[in-house]
N, C-alpha and C. Protein backbone atom coordinates (compact mmCIF):
# COMPACT_ATOMS: atom_id res chain seq x y z
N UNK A 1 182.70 46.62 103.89
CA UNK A 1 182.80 47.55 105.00
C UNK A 1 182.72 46.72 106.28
N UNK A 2 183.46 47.35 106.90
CA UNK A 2 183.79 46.11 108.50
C UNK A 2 182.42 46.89 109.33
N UNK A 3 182.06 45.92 110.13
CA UNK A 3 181.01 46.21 110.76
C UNK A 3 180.77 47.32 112.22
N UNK A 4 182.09 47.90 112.83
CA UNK A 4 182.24 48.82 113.44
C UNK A 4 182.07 50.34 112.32
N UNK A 5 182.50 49.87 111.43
CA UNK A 5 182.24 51.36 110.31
C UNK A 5 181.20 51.61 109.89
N UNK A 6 180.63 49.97 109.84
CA UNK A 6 178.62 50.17 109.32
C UNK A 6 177.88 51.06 110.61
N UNK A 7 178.27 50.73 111.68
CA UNK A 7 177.70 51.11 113.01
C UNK A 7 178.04 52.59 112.76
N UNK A 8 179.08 52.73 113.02
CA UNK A 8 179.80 54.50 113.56
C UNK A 8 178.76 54.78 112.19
N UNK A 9 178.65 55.03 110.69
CA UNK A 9 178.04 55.40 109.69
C UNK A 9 176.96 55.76 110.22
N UNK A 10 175.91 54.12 110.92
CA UNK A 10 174.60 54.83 110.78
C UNK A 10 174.05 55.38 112.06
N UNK A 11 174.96 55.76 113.26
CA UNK A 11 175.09 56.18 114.51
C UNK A 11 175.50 57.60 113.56
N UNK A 12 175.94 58.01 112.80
CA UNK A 12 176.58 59.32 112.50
C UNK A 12 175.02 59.44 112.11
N UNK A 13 174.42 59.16 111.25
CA UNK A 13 173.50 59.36 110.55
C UNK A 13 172.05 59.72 111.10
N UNK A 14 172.12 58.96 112.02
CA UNK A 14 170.99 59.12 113.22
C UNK A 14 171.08 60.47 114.10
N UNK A 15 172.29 60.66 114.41
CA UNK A 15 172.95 61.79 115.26
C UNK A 15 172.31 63.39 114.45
N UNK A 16 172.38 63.00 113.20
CA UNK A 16 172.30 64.45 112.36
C UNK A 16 170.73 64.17 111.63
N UNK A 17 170.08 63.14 111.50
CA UNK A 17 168.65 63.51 110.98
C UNK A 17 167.82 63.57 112.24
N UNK A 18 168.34 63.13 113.63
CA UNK A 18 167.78 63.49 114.85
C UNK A 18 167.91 65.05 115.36
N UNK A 19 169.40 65.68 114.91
CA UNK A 19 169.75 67.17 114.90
C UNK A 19 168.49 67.99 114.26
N UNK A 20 168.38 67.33 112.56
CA UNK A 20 167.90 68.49 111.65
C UNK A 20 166.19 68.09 112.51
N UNK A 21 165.40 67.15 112.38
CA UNK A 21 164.28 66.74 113.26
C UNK A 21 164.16 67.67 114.74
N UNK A 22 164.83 67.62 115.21
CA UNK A 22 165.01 68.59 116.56
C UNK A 22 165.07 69.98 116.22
N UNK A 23 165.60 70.60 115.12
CA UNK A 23 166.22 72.02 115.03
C UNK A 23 164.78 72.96 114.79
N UNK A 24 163.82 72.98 114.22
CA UNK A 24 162.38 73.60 114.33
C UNK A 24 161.72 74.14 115.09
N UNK A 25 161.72 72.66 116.12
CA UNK A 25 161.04 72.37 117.34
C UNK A 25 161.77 73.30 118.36
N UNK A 26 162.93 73.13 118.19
CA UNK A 26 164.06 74.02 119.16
C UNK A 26 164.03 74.89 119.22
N UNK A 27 163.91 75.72 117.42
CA UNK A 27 164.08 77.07 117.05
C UNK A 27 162.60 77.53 117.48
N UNK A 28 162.12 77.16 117.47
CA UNK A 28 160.33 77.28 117.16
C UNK A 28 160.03 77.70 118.93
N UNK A 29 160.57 77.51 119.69
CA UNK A 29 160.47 78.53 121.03
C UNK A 29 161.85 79.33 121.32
N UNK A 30 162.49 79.27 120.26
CA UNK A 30 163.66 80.20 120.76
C UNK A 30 163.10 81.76 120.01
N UNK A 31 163.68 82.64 120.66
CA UNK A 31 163.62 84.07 120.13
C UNK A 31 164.09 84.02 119.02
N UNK A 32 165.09 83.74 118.14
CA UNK A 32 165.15 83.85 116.50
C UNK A 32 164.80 82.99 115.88
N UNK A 33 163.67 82.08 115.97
CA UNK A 33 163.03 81.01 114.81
C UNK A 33 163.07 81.59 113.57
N UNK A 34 161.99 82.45 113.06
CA UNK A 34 161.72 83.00 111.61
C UNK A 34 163.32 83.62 111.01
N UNK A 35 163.56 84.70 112.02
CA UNK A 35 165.32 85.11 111.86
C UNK A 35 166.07 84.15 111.29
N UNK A 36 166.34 83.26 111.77
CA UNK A 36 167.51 81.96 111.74
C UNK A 36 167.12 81.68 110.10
N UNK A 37 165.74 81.52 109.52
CA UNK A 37 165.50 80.75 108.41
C UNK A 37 165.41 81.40 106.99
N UNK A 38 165.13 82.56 107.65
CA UNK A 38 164.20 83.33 106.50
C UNK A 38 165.17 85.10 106.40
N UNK A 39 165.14 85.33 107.50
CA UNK A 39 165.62 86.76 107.59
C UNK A 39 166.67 87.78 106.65
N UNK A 40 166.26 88.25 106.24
CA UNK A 40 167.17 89.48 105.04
C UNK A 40 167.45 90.81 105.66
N UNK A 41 168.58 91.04 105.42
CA UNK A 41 168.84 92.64 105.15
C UNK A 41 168.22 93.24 104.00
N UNK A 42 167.26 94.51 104.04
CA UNK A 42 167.23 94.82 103.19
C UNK A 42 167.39 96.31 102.82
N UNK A 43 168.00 96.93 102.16
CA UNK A 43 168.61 97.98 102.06
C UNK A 43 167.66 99.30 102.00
N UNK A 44 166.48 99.25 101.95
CA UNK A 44 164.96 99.79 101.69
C UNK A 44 164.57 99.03 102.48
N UNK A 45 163.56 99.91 103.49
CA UNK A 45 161.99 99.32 104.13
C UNK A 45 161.31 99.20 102.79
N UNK A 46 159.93 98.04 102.95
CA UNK A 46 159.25 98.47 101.59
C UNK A 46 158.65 99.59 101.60
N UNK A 47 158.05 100.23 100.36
CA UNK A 47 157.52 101.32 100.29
C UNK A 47 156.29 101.49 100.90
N UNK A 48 155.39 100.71 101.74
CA UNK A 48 154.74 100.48 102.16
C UNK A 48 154.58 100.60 104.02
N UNK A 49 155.89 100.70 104.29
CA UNK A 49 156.23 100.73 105.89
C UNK A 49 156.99 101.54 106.23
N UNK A 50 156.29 102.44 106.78
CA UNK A 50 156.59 103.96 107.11
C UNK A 50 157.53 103.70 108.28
N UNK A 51 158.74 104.72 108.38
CA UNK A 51 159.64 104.80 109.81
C UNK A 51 159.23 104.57 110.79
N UNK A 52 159.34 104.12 111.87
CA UNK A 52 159.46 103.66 113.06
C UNK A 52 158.30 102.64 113.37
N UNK A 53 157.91 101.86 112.57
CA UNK A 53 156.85 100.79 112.41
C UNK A 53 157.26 99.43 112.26
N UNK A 54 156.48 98.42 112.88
CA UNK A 54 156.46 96.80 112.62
C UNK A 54 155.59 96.69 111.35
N UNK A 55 155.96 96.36 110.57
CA UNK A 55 155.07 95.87 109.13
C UNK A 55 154.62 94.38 108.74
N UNK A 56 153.50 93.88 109.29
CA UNK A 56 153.12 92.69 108.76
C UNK A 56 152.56 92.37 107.94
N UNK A 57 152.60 91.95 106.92
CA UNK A 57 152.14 91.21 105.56
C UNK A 57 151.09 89.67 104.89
N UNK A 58 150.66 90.35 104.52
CA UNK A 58 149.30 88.90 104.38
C UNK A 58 150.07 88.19 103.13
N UNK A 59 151.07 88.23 103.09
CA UNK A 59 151.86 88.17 101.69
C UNK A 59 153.38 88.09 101.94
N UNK A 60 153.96 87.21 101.17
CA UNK A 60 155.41 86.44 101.36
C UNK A 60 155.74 87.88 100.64
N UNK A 61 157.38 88.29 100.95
CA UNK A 61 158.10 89.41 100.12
C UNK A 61 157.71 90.27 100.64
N UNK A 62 157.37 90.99 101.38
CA UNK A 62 156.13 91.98 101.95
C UNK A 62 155.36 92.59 100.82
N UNK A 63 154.24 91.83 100.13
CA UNK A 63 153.61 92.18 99.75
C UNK A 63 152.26 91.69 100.21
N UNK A 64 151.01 93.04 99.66
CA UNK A 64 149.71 93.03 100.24
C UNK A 64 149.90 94.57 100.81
N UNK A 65 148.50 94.81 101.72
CA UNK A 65 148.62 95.47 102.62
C UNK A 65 149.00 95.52 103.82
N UNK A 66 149.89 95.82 103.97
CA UNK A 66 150.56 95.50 105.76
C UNK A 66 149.55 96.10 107.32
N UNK A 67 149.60 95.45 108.33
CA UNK A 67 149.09 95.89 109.35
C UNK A 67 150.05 96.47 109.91
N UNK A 68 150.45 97.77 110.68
CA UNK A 68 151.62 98.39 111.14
C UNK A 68 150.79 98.92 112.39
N UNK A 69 152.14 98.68 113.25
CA UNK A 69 152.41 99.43 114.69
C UNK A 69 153.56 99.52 114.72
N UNK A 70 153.69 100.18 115.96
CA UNK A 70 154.64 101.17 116.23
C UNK A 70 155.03 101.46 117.93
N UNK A 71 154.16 100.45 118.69
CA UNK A 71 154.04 100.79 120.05
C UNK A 71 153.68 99.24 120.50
N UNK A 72 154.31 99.09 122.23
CA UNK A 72 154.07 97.69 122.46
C UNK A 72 152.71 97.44 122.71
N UNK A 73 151.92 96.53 121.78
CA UNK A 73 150.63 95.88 121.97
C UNK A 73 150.86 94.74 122.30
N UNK A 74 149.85 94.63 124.10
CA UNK A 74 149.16 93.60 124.32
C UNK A 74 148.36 92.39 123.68
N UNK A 75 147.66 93.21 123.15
CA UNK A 75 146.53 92.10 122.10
C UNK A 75 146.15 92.58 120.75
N UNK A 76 146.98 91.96 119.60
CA UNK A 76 146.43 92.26 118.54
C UNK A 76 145.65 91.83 117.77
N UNK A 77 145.18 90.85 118.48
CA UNK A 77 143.90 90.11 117.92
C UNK A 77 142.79 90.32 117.20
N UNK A 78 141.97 91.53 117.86
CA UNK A 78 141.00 92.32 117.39
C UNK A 78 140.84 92.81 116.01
N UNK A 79 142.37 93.03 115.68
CA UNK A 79 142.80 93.93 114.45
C UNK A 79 142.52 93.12 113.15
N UNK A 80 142.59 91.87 113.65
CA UNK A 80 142.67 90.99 112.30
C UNK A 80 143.42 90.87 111.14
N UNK A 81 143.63 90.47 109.93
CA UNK A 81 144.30 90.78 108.54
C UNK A 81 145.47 89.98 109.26
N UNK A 82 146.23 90.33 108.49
CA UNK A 82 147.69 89.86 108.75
C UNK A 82 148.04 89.36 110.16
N UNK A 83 147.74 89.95 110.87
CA UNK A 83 148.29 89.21 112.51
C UNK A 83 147.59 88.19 112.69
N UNK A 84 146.22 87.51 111.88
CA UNK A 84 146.20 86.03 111.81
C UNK A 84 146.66 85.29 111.12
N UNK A 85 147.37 85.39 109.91
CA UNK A 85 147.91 84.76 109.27
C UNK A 85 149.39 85.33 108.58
N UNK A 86 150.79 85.41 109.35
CA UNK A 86 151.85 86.69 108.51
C UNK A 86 152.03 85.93 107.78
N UNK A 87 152.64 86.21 106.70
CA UNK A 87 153.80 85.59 106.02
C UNK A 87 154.68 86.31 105.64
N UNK A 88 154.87 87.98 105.79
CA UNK A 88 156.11 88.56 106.07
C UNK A 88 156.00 89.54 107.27
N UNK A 89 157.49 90.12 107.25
CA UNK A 89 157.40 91.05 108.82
C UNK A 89 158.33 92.12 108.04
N UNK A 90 158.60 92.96 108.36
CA UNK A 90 159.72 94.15 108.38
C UNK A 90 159.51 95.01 109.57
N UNK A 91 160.61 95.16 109.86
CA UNK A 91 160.80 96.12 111.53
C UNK A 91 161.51 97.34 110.27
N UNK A 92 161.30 98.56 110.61
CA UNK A 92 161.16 99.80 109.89
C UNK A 92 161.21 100.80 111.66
N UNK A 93 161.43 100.31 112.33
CA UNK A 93 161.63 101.22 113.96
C UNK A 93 162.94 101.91 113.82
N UNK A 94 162.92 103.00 114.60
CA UNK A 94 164.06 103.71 114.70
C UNK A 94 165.24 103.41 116.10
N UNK A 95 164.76 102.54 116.58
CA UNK A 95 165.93 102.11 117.49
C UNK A 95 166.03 101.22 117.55
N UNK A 96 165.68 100.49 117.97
CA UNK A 96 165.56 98.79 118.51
C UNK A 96 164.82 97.13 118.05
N UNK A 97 164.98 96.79 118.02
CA UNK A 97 164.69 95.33 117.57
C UNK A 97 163.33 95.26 118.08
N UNK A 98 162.43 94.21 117.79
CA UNK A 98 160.74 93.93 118.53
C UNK A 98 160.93 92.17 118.29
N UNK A 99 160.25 92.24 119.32
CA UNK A 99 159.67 90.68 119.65
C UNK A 99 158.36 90.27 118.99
N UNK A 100 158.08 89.86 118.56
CA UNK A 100 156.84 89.39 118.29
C UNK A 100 155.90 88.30 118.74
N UNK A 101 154.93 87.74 119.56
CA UNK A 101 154.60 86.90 120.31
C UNK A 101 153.22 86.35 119.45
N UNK A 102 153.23 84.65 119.17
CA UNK A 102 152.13 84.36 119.06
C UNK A 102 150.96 84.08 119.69
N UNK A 103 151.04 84.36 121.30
CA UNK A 103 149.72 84.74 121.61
C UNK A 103 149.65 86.34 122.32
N UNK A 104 148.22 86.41 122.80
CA UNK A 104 147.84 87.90 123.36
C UNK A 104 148.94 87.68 124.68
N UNK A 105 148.97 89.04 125.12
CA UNK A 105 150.03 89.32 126.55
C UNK A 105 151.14 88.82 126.55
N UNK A 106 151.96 88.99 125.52
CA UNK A 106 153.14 88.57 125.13
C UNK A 106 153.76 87.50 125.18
N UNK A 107 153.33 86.30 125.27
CA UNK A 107 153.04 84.98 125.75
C UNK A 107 153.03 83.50 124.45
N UNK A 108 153.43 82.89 124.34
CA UNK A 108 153.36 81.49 123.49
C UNK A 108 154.74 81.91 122.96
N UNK A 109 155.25 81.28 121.45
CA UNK A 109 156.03 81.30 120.94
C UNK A 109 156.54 82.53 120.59
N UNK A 110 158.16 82.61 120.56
CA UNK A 110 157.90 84.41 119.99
C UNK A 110 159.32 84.78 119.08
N UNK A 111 159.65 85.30 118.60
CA UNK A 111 160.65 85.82 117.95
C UNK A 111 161.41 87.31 117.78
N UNK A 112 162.31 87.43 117.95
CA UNK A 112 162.92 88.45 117.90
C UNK A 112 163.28 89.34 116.65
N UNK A 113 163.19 90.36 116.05
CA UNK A 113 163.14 90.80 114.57
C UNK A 113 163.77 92.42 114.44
N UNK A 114 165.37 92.00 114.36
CA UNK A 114 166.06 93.27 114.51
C UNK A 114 165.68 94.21 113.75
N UNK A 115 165.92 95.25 114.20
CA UNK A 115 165.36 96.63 113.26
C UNK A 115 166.31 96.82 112.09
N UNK A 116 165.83 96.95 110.76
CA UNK A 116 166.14 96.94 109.56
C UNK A 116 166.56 95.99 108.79
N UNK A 117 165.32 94.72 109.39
CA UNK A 117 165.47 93.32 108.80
C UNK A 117 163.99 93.09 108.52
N UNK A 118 164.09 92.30 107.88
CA UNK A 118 162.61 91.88 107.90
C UNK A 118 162.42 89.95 107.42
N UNK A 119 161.62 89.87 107.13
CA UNK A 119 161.29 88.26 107.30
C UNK A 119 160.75 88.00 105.88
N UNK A 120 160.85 87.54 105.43
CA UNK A 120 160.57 87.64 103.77
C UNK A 120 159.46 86.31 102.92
N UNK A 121 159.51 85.11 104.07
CA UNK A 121 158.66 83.95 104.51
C UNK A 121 158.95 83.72 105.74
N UNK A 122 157.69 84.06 106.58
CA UNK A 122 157.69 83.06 107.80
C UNK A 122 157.15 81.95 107.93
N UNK A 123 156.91 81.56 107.42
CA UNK A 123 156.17 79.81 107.50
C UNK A 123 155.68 79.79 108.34
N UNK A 124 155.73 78.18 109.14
CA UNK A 124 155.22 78.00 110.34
C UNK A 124 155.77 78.10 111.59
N UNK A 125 156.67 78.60 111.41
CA UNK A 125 157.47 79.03 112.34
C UNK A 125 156.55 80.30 113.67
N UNK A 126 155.78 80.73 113.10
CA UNK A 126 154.85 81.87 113.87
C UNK A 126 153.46 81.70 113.09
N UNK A 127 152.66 81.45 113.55
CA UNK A 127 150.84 80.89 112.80
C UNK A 127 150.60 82.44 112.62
N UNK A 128 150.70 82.71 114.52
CA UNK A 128 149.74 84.46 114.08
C UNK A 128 150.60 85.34 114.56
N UNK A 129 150.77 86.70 115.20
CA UNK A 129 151.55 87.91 115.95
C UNK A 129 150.15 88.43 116.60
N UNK A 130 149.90 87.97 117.52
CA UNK A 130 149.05 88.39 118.72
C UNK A 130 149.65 89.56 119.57
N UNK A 131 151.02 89.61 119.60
CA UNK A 131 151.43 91.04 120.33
C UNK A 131 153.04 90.93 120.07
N UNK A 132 153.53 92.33 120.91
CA UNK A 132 154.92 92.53 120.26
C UNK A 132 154.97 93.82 121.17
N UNK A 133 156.33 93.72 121.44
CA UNK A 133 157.33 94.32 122.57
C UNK A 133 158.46 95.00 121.63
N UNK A 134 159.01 96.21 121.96
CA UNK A 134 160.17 96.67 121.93
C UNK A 134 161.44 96.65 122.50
N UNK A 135 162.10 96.64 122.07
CA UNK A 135 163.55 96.84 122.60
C UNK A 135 164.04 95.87 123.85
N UNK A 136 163.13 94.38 123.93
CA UNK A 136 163.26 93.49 124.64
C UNK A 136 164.75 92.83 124.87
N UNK A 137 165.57 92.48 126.16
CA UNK A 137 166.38 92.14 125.81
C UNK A 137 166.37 90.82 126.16
């Protein structure tokens, strides 16, 4: 291999494990982090998350008992269970998409979670859901 092709190769190579290295970090303050990775249609809310509710899960798949709202909270901190630790989400709302924010006052990292989707693993992509907004655009 001639040595301009060794170069362009590992200049290509650098270009795209510097991409995938960057893409987390990137996603990870953009509004669809968890979305982008994880996110499903699913044809059923679970049986567990009543109409017009955010459903969070102490449990990948939405399983467990979910913490649900339904209205924009400031601080969900207090509440405990699941909003310190998700590992799933389902939006079950009747109009609009919700934001979800990892800190109180809608503030730190946050994600966007269209209505009649849900998140099925969020990883680390979101630690906790400290609060959450409606129909944000």
């Amino acid at each position: 291999m001639n040595v301009r092709k060794h170069i362009a190769l590992a200049a290509a190579a650098a270009a795209v494990s510097g991409g995938l290295a960057l893409a987390p970090a990137a996603g990870a303050s953009a509004a669809p982090a968890p979305a982008k990775h994880a996110s499903v249609t699913v044809q059923r809310a679970p049986a567990n998350c009543p109409r017009t509710y955010l459903c969070v899960y102490p449990r990948t798949n939405f399983k467990g008992t979910p913490k649900k709202v339904r209205s924009n909270n400031r601080n969900l901190k207090p509440y405990g269970g699941a909003f310190n630790y998700p590992l799933s989400a389902y939006n079950n709302g009747s109009q609009c998409s919700v934001t979800v924010y990892e800190k109180p006052n809608y503030r730190g990292r946050h994600a966007k979670l269209n209505r009649g989707t849900g998140w099925r693993l969020i990883g680390s992509n979101l630690m906790t859901i400290y609060s959450n907004k409606w129909c944000v655009r």
